[in-house]
N, C-alpha and C. Protein backbone atom coordinates (compact mmCIF):
# COMPACT_ATOMS: atom_id res chain seq x y z
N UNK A 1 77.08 130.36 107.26
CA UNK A 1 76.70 129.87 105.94
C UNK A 1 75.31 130.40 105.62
N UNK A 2 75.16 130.96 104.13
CA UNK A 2 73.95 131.18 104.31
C UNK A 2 73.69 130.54 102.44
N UNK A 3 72.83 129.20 102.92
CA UNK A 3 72.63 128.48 101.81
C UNK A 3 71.26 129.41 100.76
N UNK A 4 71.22 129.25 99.44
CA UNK A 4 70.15 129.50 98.43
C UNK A 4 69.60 129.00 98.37
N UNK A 5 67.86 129.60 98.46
CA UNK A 5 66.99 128.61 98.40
C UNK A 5 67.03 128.28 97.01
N UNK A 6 65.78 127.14 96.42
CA UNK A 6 66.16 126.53 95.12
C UNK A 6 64.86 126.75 95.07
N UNK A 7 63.88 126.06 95.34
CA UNK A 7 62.22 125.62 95.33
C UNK A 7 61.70 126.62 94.49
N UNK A 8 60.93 126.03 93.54
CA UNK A 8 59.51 127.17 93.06
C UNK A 8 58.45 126.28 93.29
N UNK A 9 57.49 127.26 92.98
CA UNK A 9 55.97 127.06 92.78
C UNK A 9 55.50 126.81 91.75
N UNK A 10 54.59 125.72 91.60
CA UNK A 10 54.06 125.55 90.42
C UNK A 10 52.85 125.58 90.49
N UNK A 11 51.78 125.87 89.99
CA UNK A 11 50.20 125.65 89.66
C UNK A 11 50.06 123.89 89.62
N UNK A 12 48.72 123.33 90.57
CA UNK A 12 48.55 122.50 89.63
C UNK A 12 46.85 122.16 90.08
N UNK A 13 46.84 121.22 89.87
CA UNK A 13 45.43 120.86 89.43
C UNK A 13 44.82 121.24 91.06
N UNK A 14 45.45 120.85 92.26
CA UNK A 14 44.76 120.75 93.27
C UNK A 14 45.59 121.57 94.24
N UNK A 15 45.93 122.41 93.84
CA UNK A 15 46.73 123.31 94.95
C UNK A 15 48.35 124.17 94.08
N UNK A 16 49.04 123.75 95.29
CA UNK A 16 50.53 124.04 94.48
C UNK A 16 51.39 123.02 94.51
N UNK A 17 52.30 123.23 93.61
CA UNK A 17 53.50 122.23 93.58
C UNK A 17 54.70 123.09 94.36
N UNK A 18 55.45 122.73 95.69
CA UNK A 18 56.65 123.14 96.42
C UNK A 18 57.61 122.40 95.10
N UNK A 19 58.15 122.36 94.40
CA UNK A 19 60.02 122.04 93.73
C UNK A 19 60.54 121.91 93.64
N UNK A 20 61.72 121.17 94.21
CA UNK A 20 62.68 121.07 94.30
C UNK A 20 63.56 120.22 93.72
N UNK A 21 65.17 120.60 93.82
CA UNK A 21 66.09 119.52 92.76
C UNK A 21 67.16 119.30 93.50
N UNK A 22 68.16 118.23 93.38
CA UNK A 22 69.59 118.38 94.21
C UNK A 22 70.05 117.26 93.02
N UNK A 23 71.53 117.42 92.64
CA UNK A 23 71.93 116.45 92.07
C UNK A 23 73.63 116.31 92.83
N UNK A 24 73.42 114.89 92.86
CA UNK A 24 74.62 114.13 93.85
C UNK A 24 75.50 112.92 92.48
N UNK A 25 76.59 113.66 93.09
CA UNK A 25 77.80 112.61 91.99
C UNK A 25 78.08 111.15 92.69
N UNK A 26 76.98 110.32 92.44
CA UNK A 26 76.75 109.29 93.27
C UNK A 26 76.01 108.56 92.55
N UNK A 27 76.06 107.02 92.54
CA UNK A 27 74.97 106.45 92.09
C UNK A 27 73.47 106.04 92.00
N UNK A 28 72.61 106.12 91.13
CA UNK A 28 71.25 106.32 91.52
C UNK A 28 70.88 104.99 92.29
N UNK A 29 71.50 104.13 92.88
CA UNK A 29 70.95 102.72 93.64
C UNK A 29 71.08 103.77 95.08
N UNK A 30 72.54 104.33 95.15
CA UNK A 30 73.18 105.28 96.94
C UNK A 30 71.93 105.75 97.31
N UNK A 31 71.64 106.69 96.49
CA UNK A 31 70.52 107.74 96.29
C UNK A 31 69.07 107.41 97.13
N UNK A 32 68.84 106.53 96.02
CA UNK A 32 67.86 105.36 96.07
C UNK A 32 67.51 104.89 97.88
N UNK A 33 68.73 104.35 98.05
CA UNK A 33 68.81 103.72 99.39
C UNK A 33 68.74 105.12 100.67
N UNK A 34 69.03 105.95 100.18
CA UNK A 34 68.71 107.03 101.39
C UNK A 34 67.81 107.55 101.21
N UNK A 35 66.88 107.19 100.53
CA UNK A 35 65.19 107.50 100.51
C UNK A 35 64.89 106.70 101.21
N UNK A 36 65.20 105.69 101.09
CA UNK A 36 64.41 104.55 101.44
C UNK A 36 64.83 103.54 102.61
N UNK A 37 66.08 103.42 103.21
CA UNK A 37 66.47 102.87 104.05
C UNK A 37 66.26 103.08 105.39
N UNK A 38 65.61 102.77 106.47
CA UNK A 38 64.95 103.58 107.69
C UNK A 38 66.51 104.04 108.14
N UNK A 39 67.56 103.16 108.57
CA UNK A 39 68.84 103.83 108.89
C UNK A 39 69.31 104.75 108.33
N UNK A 40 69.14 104.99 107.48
CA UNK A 40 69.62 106.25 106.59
C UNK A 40 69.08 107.36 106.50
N UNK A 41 67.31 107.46 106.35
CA UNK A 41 66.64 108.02 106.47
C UNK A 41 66.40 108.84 107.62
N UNK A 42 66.53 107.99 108.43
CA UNK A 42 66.88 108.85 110.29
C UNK A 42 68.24 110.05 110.02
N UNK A 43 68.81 109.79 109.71
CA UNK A 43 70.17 110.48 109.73
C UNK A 43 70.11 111.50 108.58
N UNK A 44 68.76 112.15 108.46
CA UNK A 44 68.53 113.09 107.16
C UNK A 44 67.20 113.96 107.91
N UNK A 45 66.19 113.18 108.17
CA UNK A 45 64.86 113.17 108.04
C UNK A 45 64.33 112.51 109.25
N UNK A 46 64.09 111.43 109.11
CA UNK A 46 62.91 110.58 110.25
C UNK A 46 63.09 109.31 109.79
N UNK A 47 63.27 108.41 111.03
CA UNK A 47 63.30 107.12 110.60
C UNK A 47 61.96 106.47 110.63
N UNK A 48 61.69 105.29 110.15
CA UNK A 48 60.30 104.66 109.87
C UNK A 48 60.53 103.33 110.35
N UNK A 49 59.12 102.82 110.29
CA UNK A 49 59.54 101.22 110.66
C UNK A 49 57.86 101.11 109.90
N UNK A 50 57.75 99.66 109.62
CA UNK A 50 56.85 98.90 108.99
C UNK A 50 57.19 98.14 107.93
N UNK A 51 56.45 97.88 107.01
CA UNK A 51 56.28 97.46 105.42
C UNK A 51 56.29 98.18 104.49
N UNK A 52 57.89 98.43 104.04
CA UNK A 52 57.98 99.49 102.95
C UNK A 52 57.15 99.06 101.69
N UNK A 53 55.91 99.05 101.21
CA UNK A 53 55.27 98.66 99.81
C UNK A 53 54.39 99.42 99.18
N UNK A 54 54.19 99.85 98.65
CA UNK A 54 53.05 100.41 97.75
C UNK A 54 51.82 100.28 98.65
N UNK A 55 50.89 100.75 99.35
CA UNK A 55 49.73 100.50 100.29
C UNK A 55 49.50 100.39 101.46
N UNK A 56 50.89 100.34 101.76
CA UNK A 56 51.45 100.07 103.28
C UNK A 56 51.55 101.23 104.47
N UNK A 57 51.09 101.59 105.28
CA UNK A 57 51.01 102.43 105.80
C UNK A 57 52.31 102.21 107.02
N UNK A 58 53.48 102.99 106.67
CA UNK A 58 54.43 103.13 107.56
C UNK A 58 54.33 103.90 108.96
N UNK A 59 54.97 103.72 109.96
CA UNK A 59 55.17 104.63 110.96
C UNK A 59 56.29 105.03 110.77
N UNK A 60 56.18 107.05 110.91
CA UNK A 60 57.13 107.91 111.09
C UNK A 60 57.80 108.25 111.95
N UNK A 61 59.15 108.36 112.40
CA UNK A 61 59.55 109.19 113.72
C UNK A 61 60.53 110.16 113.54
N UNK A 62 59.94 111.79 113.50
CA UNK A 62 60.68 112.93 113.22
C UNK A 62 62.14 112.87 113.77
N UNK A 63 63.35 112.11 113.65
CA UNK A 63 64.58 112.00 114.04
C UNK A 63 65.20 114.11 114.58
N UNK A 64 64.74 114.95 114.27
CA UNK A 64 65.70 116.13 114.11
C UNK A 64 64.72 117.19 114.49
N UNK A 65 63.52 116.58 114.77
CA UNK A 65 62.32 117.75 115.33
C UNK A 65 62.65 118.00 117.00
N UNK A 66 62.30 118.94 117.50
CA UNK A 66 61.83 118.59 119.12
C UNK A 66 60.97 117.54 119.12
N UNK A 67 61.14 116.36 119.93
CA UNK A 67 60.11 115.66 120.81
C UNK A 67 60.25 114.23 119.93
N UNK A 68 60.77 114.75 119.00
CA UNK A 68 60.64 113.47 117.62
C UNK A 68 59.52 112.89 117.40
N UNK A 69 58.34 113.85 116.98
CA UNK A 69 57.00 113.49 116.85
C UNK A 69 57.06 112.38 115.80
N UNK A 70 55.87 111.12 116.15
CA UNK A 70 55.68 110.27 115.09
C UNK A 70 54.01 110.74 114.84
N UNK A 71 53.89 110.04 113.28
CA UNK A 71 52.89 109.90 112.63
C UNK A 71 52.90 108.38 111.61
N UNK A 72 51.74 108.28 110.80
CA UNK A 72 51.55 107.05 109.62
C UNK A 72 52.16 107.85 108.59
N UNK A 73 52.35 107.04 107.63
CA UNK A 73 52.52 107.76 106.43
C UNK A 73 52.16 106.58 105.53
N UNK A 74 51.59 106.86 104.25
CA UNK A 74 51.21 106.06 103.58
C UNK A 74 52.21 106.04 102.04
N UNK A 75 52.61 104.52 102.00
CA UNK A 75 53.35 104.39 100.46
C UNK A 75 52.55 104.49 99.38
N UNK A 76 52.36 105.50 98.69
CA UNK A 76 51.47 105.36 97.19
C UNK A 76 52.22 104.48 96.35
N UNK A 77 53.45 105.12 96.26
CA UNK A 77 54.23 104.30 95.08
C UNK A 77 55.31 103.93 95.27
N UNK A 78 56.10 103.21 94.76
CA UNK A 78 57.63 102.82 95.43
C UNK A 78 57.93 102.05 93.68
N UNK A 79 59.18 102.75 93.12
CA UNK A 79 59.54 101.85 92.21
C UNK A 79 61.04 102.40 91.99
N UNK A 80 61.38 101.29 92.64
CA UNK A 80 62.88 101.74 92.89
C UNK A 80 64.12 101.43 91.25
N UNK A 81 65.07 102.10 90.98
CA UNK A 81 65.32 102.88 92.22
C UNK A 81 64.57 104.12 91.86
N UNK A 82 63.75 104.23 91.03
CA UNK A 82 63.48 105.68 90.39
C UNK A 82 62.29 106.27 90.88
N UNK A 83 61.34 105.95 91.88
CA UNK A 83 59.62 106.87 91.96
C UNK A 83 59.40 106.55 93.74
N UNK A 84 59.23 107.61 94.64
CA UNK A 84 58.98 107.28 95.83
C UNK A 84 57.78 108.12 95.71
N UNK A 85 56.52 107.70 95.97
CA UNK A 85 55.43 108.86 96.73
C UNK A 85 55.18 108.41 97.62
N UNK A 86 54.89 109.36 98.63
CA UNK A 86 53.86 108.98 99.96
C UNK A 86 52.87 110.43 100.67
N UNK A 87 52.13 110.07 101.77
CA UNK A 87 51.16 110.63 102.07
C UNK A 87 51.07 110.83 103.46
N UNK A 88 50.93 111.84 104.43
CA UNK A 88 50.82 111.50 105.86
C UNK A 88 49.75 113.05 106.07
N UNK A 89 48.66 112.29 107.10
CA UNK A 89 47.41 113.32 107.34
C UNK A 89 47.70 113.28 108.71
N UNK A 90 47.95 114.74 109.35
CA UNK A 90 48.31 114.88 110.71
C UNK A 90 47.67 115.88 110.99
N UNK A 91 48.25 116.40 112.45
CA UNK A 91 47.47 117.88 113.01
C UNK A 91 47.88 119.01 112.23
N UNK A 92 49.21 118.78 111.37
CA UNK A 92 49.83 119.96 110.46
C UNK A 92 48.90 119.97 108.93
N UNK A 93 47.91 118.85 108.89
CA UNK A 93 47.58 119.12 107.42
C UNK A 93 47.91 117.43 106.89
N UNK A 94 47.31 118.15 105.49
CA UNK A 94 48.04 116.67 104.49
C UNK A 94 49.38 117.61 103.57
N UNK A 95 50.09 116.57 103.79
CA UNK A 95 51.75 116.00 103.08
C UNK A 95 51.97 114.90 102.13
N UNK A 96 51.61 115.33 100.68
CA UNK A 96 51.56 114.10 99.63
C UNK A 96 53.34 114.61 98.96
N UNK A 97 54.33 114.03 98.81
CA UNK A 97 55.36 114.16 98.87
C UNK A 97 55.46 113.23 97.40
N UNK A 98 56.56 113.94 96.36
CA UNK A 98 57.32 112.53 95.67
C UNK A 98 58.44 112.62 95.44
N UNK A 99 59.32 111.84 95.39
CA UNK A 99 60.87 111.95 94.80
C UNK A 99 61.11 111.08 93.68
N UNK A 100 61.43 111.69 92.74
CA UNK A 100 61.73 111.07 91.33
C UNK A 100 63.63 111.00 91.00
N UNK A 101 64.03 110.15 91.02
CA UNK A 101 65.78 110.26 90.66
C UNK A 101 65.88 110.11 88.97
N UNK A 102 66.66 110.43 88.78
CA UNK A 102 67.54 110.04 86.90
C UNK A 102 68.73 110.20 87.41
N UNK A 103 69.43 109.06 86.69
CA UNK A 103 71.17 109.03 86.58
C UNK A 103 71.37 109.25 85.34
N UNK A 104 72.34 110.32 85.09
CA UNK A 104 73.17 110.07 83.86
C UNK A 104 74.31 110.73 84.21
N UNK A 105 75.49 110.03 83.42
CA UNK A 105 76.96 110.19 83.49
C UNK A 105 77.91 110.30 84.93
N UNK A 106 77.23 109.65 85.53
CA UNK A 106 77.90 109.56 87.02
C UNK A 106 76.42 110.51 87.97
N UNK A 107 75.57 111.13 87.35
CA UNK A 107 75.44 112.01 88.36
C UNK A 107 73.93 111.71 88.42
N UNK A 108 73.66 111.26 89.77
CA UNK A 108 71.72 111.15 90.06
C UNK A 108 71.29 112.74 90.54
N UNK A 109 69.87 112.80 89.64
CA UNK A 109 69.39 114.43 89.90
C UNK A 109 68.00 113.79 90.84
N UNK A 110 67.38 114.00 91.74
CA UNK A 110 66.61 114.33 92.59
C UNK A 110 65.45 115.29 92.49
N UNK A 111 64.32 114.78 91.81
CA UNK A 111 63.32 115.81 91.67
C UNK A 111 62.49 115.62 92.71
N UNK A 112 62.03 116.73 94.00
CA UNK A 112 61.22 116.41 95.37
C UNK A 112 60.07 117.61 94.92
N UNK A 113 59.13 116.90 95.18
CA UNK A 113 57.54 117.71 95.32
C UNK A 113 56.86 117.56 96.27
N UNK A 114 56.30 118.66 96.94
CA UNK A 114 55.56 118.50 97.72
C UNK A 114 54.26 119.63 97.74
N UNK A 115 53.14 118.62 97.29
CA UNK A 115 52.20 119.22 96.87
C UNK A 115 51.38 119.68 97.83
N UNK A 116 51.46 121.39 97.98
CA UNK A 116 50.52 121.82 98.96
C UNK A 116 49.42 122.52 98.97
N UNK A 117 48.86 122.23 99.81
CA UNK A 117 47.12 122.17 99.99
C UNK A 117 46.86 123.94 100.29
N UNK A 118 45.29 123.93 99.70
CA UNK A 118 45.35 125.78 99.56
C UNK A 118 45.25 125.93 101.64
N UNK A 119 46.15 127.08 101.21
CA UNK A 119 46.89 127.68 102.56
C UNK A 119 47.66 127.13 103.33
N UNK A 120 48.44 126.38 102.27
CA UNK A 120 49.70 126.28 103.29
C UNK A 120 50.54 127.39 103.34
N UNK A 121 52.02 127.23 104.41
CA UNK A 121 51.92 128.26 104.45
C UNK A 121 54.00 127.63 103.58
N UNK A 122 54.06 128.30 102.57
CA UNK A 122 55.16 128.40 102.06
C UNK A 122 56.66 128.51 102.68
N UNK A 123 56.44 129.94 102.99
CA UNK A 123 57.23 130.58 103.51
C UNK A 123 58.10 129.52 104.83
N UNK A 124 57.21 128.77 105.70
CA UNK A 124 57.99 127.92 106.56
C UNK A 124 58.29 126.35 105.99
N UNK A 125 57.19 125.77 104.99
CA UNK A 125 57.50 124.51 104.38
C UNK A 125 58.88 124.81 103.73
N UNK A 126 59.03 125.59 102.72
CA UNK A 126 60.15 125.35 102.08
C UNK A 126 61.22 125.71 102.58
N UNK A 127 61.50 126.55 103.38
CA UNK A 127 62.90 126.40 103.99
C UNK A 127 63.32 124.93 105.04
N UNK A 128 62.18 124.25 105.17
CA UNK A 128 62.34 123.30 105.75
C UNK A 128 62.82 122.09 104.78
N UNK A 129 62.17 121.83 103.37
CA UNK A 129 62.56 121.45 102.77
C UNK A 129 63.89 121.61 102.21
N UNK A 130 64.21 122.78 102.11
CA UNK A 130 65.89 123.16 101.45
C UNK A 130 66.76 122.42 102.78
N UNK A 131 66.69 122.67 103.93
CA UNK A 131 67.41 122.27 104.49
C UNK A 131 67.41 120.55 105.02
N UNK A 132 66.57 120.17 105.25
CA UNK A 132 65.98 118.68 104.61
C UNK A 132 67.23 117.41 103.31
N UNK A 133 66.80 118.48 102.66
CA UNK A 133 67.81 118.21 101.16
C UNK A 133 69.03 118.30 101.27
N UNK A 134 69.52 119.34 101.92
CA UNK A 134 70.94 119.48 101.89
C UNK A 134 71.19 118.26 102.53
N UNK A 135 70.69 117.92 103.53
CA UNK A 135 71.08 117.38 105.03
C UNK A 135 70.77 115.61 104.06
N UNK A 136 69.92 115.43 102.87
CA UNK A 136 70.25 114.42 102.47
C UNK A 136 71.65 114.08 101.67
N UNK A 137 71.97 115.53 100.94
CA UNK A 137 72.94 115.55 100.53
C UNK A 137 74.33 115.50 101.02
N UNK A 138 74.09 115.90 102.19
CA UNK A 138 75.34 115.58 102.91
C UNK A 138 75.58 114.24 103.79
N UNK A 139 74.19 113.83 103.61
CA UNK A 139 74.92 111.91 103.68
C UNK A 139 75.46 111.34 102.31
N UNK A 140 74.67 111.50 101.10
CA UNK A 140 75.05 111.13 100.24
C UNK A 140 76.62 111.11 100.03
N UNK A 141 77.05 112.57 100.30
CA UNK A 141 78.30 113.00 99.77
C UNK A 141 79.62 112.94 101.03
N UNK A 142 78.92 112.65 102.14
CA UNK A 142 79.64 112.34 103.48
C UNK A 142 80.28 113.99 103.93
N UNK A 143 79.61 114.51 103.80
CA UNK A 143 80.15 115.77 103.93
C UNK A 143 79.43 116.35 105.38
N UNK A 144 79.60 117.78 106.02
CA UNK A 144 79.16 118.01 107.19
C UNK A 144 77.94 118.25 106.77
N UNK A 145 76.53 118.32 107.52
CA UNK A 145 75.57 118.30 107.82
C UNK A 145 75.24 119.87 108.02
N UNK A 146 74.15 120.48 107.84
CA UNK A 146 73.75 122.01 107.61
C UNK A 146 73.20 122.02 108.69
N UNK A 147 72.93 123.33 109.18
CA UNK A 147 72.68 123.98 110.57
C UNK A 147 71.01 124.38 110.24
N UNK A 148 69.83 124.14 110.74
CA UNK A 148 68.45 124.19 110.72
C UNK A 148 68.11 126.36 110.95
N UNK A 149 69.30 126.63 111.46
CA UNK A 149 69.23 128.43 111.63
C UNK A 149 69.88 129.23 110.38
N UNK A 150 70.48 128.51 109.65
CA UNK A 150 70.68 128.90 108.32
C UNK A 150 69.75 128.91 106.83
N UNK A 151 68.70 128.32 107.57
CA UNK A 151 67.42 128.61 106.62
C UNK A 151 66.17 128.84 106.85
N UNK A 152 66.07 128.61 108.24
CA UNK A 152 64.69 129.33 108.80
C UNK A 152 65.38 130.53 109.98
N UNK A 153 64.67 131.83 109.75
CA UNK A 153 63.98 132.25 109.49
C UNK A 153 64.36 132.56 107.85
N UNK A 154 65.88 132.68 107.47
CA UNK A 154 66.69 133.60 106.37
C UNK A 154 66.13 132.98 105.24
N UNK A 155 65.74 132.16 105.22
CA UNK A 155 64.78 131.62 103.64
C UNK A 155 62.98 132.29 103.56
N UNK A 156 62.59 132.52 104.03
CA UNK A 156 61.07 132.76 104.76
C UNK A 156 60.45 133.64 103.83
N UNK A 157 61.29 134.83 103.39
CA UNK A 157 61.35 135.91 102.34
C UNK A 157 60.96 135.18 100.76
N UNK A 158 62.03 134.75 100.57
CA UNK A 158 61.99 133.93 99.40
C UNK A 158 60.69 133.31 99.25
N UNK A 159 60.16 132.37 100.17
CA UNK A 159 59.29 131.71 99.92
C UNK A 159 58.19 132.22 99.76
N UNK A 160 57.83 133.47 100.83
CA UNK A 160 56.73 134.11 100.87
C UNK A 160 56.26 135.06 99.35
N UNK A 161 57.48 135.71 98.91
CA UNK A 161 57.70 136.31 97.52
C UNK A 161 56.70 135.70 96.50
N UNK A 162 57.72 134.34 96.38
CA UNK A 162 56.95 133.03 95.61
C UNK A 162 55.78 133.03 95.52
N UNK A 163 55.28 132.76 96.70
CA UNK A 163 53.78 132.48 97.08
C UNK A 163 52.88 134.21 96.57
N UNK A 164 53.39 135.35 96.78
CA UNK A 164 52.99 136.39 96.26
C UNK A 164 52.95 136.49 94.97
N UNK A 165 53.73 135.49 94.30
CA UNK A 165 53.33 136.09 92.71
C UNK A 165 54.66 137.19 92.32
């Protein structure tokens, strides 16, 4: 399989905007809940544990990394089912992340940003992200789960392009 990346770049005030979209024929509460549910969330991403709230500083645990590194992550915003931001400052950098949903006519669209700091490095964030997404999408949709060698290194190009202008 060799999936398309989606992501652009945007300019913004403090760096770049990473892009991304997925839309799932599912309801925006489903959606909703696999942002946000630590069980669910593991089975995509990384599960968490704490006080999901606005201020709350969660603990992370990389479910799908080697070693399943944890970190904090901090809730900026939470307004379900429609606005998730959060924040996590590690040895990789800062990661200010948001996911925005809209439903209409059966179908929730998924807007993910991840705003990165000057010199990140593109080319490996976003293929991580595309495949990230799918891998939410294929809980959403119960479908098989994407392979992590089908977009890194073979997305890397794309991203780097991007980042060239």
């Amino acid at each position: 399989m060799s999936p398309t990346p989606t992501g652009r770049l945007i300019a913004a005030a403090t760096g770049t905007d990473l892009t991304m979209t997925r839309e799932f024929k599912a309801g925006i509460e489903d959606v909703w809940a696999s942002l946000t549910e630590p069980e669910r969330t593991a089975r995509w991403f990384a599960h968490w544990s704490g006080e999901g709230r606005p201020g709350a500083t969660v603990r992370l645990k990389l479910t799908l990394e080697d070693g399943q590194p944890e970190s904090d992550m901090t809730i900026i915003a939470c307004e379900p089912p429609r606005r998730l931001e959060v924040e996590n400052i590690d040895e990789y950098g800062r990661w200010h992340l948001k996911a925005r949903l809209e439903e209409a006519g059966g179908v929730t669209t998924l807007t993910f940003v991840h705003h990165l700091e000057p010199g990140a490095d593109p080319g490996s964030i976003g293929p991580g992200w595309e495949y990230y997404l799918d891998r939410l999408a294929a809980l959403v949709l119960g479908t098989g789960a994407p392979e992590f060698d089908d977009y890194y290194p073979a997305q890397r190009e794309y991203y780097e392009g991007l980042a060239a202008g």
